[in-house]
PDB file of N, CA and C in Angstrom:
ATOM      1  N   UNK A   1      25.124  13.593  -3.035  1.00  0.00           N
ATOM      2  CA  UNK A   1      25.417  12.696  -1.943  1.00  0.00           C
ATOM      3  C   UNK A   1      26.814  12.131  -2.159  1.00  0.00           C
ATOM      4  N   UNK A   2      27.618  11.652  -0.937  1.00  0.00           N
ATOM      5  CA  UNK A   2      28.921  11.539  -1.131  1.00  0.00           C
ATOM      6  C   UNK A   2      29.347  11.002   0.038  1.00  0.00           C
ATOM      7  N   UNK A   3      30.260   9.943   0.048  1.00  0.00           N
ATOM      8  CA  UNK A   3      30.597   8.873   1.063  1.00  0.00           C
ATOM      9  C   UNK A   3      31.817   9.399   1.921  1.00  0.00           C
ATOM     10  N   UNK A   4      32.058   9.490   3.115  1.00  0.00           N
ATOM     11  CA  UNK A   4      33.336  10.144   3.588  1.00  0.00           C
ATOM     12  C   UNK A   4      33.981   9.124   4.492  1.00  0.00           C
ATOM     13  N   UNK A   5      33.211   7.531   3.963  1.00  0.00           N
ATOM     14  CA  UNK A   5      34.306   6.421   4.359  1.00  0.00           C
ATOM     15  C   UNK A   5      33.324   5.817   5.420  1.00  0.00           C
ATOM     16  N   UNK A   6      32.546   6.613   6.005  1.00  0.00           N
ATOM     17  CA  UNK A   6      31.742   5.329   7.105  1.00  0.00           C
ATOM     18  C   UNK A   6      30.327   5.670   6.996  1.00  0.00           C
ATOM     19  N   UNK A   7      29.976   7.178   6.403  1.00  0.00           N
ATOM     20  CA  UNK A   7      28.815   7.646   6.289  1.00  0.00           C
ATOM     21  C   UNK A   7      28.337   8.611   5.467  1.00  0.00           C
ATOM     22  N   UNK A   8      26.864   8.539   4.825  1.00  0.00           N
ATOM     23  CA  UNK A   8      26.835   8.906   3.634  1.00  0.00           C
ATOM     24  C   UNK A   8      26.417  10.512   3.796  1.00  0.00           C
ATOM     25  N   UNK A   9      27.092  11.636   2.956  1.00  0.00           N
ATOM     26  CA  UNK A   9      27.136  12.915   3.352  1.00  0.00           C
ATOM     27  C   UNK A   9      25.763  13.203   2.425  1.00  0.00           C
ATOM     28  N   UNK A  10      24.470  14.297   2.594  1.00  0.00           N
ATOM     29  CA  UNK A  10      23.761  15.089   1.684  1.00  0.00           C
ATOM     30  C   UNK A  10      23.863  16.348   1.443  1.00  0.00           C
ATOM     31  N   UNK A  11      24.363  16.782   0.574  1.00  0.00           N
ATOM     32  CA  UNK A  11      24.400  18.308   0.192  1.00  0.00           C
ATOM     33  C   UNK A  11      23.126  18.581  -0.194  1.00  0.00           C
ATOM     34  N   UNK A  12      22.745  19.704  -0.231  1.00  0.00           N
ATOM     35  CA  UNK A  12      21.591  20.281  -1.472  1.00  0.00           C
ATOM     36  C   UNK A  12      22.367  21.512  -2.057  1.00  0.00           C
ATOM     37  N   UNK A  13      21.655  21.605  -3.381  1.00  0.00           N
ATOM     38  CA  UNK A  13      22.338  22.747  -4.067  1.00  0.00           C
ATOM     39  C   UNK A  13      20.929  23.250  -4.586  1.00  0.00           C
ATOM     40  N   UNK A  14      21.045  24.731  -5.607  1.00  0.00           N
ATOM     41  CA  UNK A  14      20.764  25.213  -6.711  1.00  0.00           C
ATOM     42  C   UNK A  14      21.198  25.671  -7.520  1.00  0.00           C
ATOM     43  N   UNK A  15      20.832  25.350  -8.801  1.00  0.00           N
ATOM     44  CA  UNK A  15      21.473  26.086 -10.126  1.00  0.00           C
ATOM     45  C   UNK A  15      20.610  27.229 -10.420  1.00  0.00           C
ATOM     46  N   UNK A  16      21.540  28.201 -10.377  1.00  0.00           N
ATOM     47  CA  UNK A  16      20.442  29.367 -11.497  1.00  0.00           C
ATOM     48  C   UNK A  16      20.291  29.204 -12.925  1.00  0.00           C
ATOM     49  N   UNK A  17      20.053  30.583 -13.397  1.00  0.00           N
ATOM     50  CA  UNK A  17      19.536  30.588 -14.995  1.00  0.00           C
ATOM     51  C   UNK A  17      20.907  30.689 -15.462  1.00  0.00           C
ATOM     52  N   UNK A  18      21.868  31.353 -14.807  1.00  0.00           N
ATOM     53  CA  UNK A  18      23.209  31.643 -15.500  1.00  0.00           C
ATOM     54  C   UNK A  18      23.909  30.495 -15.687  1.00  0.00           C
ATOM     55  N   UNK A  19      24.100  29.097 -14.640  1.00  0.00           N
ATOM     56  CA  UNK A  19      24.432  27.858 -14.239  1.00  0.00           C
ATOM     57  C   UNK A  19      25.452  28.091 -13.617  1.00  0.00           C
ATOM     58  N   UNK A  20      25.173  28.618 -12.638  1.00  0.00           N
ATOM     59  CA  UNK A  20      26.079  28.776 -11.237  1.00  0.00           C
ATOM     60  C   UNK A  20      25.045  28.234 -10.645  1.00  0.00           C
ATOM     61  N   UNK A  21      25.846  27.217  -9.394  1.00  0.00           N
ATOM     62  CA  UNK A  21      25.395  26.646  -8.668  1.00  0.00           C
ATOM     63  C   UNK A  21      25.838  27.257  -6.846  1.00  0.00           C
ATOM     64  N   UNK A  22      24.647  26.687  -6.451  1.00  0.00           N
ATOM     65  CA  UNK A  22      24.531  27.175  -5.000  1.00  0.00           C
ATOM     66  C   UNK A  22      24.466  25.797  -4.135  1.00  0.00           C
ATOM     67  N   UNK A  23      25.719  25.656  -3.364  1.00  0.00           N
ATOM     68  CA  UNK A  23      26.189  24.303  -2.571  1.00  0.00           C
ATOM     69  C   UNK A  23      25.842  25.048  -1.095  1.00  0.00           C
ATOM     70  N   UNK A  24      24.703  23.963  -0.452  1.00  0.00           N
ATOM     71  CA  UNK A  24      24.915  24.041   1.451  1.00  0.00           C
ATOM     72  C   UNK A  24      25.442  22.937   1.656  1.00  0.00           C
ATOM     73  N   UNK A  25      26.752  23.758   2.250  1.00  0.00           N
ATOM     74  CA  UNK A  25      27.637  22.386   3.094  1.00  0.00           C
ATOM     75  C   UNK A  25      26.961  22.491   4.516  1.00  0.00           C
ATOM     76  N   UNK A  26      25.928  21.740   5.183  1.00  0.00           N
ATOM     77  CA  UNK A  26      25.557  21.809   6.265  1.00  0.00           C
ATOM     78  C   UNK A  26      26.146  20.998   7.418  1.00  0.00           C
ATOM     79  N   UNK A  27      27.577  20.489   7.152  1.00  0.00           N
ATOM     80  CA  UNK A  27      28.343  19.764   7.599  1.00  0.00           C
ATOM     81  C   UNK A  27      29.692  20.948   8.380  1.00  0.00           C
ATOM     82  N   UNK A  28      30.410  21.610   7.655  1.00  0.00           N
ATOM     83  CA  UNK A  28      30.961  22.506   7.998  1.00  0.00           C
ATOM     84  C   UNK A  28      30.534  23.892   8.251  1.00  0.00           C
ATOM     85  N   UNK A  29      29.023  24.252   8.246  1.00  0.00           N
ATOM     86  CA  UNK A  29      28.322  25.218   7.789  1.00  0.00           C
ATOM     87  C   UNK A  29      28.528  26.540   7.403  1.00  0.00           C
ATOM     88  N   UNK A  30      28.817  26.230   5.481  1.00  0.00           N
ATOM     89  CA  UNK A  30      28.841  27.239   4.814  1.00  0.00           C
ATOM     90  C   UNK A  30      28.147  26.952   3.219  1.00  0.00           C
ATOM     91  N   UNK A  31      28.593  28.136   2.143  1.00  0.00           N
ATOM     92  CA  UNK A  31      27.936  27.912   1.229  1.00  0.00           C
ATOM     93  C   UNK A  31      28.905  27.628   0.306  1.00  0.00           C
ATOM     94  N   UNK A  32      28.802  27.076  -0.833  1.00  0.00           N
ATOM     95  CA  UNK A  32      29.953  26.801  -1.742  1.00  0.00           C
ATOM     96  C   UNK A  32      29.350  27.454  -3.189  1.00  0.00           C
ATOM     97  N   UNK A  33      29.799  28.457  -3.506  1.00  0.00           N
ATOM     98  CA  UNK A  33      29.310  28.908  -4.720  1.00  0.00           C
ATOM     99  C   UNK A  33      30.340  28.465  -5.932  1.00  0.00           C
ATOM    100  N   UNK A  34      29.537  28.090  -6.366  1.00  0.00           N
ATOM    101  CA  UNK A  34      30.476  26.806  -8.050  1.00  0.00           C
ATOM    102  C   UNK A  34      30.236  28.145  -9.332  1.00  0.00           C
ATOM    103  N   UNK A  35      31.041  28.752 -10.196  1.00  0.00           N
ATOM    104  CA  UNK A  35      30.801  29.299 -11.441  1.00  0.00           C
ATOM    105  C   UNK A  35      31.634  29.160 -11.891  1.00  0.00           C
ATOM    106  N   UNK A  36      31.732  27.894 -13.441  1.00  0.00           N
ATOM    107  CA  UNK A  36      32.510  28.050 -14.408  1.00  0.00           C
ATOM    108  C   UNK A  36      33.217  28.764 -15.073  1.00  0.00           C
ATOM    109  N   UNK A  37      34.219  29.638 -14.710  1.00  0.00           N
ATOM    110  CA  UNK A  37      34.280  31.042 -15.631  1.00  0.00           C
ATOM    111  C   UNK A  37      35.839  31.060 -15.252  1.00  0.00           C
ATOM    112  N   UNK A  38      36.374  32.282 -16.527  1.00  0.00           N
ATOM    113  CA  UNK A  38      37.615  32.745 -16.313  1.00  0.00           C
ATOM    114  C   UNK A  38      38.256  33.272 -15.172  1.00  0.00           C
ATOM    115  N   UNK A  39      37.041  34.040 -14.836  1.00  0.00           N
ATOM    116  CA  UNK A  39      37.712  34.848 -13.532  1.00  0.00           C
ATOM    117  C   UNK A  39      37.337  34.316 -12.480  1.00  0.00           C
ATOM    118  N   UNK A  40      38.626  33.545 -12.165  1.00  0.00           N
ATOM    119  CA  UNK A  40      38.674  33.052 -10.960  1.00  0.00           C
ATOM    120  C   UNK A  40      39.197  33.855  -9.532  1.00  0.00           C
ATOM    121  N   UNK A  41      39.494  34.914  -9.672  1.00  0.00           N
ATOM    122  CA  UNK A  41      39.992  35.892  -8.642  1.00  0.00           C
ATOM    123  C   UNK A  41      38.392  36.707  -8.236  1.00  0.00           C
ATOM    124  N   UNK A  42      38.050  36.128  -7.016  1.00  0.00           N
ATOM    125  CA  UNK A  42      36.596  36.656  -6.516  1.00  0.00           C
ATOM    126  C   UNK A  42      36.140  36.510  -5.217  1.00  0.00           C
ATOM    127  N   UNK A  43      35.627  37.958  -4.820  1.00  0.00           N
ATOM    128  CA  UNK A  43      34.976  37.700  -3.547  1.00  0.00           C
ATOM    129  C   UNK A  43      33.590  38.026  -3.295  1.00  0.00           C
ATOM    130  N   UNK A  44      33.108  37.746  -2.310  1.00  0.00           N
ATOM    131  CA  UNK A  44      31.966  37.650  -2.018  1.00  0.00           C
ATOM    132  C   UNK A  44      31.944  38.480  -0.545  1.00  0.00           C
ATOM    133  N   UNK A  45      31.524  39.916  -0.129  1.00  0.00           N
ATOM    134  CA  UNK A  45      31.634  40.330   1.003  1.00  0.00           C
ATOM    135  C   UNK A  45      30.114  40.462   2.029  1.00  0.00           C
ATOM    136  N   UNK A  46      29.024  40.236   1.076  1.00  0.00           N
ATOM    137  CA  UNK A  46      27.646  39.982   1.798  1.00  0.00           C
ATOM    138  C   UNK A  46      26.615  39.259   1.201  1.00  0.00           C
ATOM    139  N   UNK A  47      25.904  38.351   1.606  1.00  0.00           N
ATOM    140  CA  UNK A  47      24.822  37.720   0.888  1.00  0.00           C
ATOM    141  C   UNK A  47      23.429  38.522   1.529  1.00  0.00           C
ATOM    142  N   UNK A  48      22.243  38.744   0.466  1.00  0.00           N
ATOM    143  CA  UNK A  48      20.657  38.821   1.199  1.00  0.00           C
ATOM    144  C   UNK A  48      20.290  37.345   0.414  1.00  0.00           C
ATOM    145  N   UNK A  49      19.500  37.313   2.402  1.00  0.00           N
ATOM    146  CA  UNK A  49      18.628  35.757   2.687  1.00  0.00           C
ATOM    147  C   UNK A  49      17.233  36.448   2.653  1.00  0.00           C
ATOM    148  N   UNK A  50      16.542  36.413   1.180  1.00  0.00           N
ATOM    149  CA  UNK A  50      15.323  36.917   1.934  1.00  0.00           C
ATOM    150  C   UNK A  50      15.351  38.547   1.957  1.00  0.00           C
ATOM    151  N   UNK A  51      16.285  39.199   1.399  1.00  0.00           N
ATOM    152  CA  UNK A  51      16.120  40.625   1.408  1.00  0.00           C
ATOM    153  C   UNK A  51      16.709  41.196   3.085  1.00  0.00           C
ATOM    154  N   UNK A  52      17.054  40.167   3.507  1.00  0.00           N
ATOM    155  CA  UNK A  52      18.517  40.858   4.957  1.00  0.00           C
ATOM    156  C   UNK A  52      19.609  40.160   4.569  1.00  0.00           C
ATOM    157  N   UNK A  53      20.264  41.530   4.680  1.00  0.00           N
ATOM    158  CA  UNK A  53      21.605  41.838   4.371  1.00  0.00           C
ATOM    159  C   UNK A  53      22.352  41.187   5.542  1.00  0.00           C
ATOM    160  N   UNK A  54      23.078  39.705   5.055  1.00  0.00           N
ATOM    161  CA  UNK A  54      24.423  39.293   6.436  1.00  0.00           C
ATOM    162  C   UNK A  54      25.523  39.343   5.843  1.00  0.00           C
ATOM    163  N   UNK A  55      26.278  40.052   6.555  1.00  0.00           N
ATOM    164  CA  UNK A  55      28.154  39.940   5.816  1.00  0.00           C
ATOM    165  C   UNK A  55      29.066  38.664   6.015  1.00  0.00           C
ATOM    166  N   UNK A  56      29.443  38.391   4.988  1.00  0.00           N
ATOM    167  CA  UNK A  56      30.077  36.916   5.043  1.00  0.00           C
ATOM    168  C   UNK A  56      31.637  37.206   4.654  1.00  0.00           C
ATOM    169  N   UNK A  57      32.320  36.299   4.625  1.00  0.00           N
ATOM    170  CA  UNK A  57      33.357  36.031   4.259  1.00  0.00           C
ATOM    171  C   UNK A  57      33.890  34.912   2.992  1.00  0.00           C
ATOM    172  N   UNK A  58      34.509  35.844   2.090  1.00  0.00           N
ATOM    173  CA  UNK A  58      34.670  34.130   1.209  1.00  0.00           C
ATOM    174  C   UNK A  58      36.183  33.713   1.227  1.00  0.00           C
ATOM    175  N   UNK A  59      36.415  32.480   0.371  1.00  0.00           N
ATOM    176  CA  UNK A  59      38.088  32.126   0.330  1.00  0.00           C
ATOM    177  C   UNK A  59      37.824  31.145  -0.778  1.00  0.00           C
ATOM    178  N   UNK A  60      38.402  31.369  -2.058  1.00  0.00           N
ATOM    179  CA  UNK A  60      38.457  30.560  -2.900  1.00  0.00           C
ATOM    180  C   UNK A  60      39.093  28.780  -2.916  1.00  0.00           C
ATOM    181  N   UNK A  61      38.808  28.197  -3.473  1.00  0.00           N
ATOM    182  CA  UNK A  61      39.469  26.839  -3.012  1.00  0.00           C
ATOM    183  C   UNK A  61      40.957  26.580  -4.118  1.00  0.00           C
ATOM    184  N   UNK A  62      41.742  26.157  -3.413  1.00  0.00           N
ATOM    185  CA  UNK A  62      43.232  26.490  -4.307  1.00  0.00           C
ATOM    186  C   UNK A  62      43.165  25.220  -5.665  1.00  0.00           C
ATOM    187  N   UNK A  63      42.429  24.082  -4.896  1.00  0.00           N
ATOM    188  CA  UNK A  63      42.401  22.920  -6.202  1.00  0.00           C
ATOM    189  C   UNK A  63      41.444  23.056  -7.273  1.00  0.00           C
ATOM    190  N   UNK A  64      40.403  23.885  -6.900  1.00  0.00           N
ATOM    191  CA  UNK A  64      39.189  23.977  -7.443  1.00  0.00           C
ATOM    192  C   UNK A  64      38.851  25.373  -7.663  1.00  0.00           C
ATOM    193  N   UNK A  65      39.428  26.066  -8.470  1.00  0.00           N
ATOM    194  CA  UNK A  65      39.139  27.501  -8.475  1.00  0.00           C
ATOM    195  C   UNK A  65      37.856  27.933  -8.994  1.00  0.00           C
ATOM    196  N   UNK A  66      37.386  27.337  -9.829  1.00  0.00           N
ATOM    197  CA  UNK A  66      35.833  27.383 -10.287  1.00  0.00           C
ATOM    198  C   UNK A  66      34.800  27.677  -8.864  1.00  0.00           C
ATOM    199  N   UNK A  67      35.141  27.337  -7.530  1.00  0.00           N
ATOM    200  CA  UNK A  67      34.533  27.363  -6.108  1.00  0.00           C
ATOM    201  C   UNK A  67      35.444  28.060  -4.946  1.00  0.00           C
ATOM    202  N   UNK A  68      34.245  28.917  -4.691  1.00  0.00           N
ATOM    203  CA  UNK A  68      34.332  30.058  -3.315  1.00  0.00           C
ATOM    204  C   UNK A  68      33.578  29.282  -2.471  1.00  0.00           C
ATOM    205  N   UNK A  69      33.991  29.015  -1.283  1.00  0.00           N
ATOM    206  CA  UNK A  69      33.596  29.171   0.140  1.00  0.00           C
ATOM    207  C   UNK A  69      33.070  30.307   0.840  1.00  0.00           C
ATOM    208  N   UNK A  70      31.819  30.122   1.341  1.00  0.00           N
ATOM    209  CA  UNK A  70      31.279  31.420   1.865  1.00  0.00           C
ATOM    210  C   UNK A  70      30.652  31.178   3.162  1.00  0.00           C
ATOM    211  N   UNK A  71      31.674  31.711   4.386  1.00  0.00           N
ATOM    212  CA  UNK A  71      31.351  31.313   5.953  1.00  0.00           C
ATOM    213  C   UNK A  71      30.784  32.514   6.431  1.00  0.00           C
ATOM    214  N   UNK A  72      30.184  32.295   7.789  1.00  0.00           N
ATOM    215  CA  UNK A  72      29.524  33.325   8.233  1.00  0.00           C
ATOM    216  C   UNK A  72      30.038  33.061   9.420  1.00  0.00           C
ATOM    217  N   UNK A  73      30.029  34.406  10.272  1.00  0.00           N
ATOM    218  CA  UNK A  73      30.466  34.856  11.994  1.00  0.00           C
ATOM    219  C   UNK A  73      29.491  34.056  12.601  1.00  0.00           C
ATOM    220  N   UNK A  74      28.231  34.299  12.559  1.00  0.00           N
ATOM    221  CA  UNK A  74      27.261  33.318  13.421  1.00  0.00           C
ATOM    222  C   UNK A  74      26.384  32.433  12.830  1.00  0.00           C
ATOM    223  N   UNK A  75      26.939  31.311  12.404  1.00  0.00           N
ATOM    224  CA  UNK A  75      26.837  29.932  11.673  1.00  0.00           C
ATOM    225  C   UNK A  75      25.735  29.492  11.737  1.00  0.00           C
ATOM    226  N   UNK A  76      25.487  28.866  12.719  1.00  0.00           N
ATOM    227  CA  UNK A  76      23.897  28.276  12.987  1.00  0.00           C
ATOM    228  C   UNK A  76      23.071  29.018  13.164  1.00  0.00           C
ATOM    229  N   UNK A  77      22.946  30.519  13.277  1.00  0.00           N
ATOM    230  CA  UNK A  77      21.672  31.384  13.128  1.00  0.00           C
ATOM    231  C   UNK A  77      21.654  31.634  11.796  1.00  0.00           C
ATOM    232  N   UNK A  78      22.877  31.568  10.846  1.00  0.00           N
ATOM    233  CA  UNK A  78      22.271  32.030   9.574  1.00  0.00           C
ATOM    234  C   UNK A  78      22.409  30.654   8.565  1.00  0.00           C
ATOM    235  N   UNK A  79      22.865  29.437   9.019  1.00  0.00           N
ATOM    236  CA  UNK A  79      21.946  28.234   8.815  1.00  0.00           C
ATOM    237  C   UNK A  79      20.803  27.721   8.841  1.00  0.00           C
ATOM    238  N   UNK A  80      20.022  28.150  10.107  1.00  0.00           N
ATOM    239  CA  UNK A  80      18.783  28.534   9.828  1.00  0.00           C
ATOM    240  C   UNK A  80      17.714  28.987   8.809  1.00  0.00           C
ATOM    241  N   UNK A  81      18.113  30.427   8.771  1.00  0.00           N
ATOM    242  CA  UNK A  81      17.639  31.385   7.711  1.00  0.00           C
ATOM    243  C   UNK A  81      18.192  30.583   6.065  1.00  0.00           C
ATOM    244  N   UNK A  82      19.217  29.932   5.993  1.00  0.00           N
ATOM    245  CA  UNK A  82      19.296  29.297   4.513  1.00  0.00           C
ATOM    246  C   UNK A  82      18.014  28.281   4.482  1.00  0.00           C
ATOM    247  N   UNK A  83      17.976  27.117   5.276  1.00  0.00           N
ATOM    248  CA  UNK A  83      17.123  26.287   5.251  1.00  0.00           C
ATOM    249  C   UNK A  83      15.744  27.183   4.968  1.00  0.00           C
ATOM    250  N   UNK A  84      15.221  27.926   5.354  1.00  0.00           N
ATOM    251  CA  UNK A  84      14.176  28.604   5.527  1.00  0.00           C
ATOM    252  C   UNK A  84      13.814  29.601   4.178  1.00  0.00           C
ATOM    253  N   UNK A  85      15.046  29.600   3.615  1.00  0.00           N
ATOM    254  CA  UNK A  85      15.159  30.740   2.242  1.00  0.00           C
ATOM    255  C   UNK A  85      14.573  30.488   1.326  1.00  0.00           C
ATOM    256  N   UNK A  86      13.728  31.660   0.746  1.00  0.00           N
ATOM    257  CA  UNK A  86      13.001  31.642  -0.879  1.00  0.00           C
ATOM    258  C   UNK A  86      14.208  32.156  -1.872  1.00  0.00           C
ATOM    259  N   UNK A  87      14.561  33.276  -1.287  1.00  0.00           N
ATOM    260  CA  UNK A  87      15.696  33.989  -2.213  1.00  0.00           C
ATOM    261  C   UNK A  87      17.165  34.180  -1.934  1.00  0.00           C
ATOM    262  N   UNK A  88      18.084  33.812  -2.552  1.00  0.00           N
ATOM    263  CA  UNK A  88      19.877  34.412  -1.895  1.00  0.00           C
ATOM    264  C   UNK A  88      20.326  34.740  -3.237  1.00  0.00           C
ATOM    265  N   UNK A  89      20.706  36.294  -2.631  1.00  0.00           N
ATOM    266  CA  UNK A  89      21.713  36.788  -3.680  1.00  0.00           C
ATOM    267  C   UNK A  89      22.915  37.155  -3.033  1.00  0.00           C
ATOM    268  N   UNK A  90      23.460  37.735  -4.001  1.00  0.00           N
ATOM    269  CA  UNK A  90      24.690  38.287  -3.581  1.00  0.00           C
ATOM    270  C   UNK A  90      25.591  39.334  -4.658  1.00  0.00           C
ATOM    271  N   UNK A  91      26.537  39.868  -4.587  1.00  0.00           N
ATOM    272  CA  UNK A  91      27.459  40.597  -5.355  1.00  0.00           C
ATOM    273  C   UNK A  91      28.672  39.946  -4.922  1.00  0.00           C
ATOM    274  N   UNK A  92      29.128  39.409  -6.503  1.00  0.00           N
ATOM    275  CA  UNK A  92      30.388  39.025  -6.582  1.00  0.00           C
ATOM    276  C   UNK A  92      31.217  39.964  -6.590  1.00  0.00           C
ATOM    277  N   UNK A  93      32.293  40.202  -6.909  1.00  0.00           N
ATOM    278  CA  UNK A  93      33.069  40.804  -7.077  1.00  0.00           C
ATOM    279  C   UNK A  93      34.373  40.550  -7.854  1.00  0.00           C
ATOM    280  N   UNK A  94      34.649  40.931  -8.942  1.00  0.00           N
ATOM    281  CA  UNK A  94      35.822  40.340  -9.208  1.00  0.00           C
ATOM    282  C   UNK A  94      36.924  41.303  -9.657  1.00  0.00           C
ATOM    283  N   UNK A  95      37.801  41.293  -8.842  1.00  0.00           N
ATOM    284  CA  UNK A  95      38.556  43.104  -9.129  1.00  0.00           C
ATOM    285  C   UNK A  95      37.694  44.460  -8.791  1.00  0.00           C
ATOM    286  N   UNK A  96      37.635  44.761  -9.881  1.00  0.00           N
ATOM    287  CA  UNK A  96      36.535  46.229  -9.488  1.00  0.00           C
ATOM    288  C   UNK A  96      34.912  45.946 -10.397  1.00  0.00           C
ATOM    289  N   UNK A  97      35.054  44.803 -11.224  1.00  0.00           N
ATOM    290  CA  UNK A  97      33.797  44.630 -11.535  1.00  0.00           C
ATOM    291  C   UNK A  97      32.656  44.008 -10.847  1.00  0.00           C
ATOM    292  N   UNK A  98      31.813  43.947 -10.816  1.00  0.00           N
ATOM    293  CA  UNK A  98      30.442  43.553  -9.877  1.00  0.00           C
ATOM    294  C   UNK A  98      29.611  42.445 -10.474  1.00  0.00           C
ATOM    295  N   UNK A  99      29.159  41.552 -10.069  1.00  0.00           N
ATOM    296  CA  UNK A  99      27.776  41.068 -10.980  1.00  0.00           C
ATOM    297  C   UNK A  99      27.152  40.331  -9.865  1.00  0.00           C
ATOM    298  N   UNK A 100      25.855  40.352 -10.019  1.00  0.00           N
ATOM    299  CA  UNK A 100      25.007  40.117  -8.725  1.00  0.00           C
ATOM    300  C   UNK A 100      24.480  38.445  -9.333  1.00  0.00           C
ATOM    301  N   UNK A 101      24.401  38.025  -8.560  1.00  0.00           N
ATOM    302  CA  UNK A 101      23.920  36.229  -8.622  1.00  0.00           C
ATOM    303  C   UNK A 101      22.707  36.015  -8.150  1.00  0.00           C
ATOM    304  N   UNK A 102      21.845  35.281  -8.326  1.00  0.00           N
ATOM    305  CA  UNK A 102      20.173  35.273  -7.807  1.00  0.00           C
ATOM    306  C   UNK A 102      19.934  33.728  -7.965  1.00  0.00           C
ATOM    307  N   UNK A 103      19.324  33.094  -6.622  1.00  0.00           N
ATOM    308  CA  UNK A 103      18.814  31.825  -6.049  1.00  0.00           C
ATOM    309  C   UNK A 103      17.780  31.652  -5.880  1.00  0.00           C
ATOM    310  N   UNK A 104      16.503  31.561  -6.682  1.00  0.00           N
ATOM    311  CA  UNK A 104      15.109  31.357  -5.731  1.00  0.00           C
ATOM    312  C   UNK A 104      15.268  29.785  -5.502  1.00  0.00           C
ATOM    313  N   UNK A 105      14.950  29.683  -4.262  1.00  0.00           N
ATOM    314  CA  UNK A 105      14.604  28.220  -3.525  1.00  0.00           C
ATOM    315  C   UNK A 105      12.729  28.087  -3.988  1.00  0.00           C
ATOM    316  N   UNK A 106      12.200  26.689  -3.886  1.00  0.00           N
ATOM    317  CA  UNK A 106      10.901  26.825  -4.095  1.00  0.00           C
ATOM    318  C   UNK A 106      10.645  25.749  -3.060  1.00  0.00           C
TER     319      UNK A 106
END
């Protein structure tokens, strides 16, 4: 939770087992994926909600490189489907290496 001067904002997140965290900004509606790590050069070109495949877009944050932004073409339909989610993964990407990330919601 977090004050933006007249009213109080709620995020929800999850941490996995790895401790990457999974941020819904349901304010701007996207996802903010947080991982501590060296390699900060990374994208993210599709998430599964639930085992369907939606293609997203990411953009790293320039102050905060530890965090990717991850927007979607049709926002409030796949806002929806987050609220509603047991599982989100995804494949990072970083250069030519891969590593897949895993969210169960409960």
């Amino acid at each position: 939770m977090t004050t933006n001067g007249k009213e109080e904002l709620v995020y929800y997140f999850k941490t996995n087992e790895q401790g990457q965290k999974l941020v819904l900004d349901k304010y701007v509606k996207r996802l903010i994926f947080i991982r501590p790590d060296k390699f900060y050069k990374r994208s993210i070109k599709q998430i599964k909600i639930d085992g369907v495949v939606v293609d997203v877009n990411s953009d790293p944050f320039s102050h905060y490189p530890e965090q990717t932004a991850i927007v979607f073409e049709n926002k409030d339909e796949v806002l929806k489907k987050l609220f509603l989610a047991k599982k989100i993964e995804f494949n990072v990407l970083y250069g030519r290496d891969e590593a897949v990330s895993t969210f169960q919601i409960k």
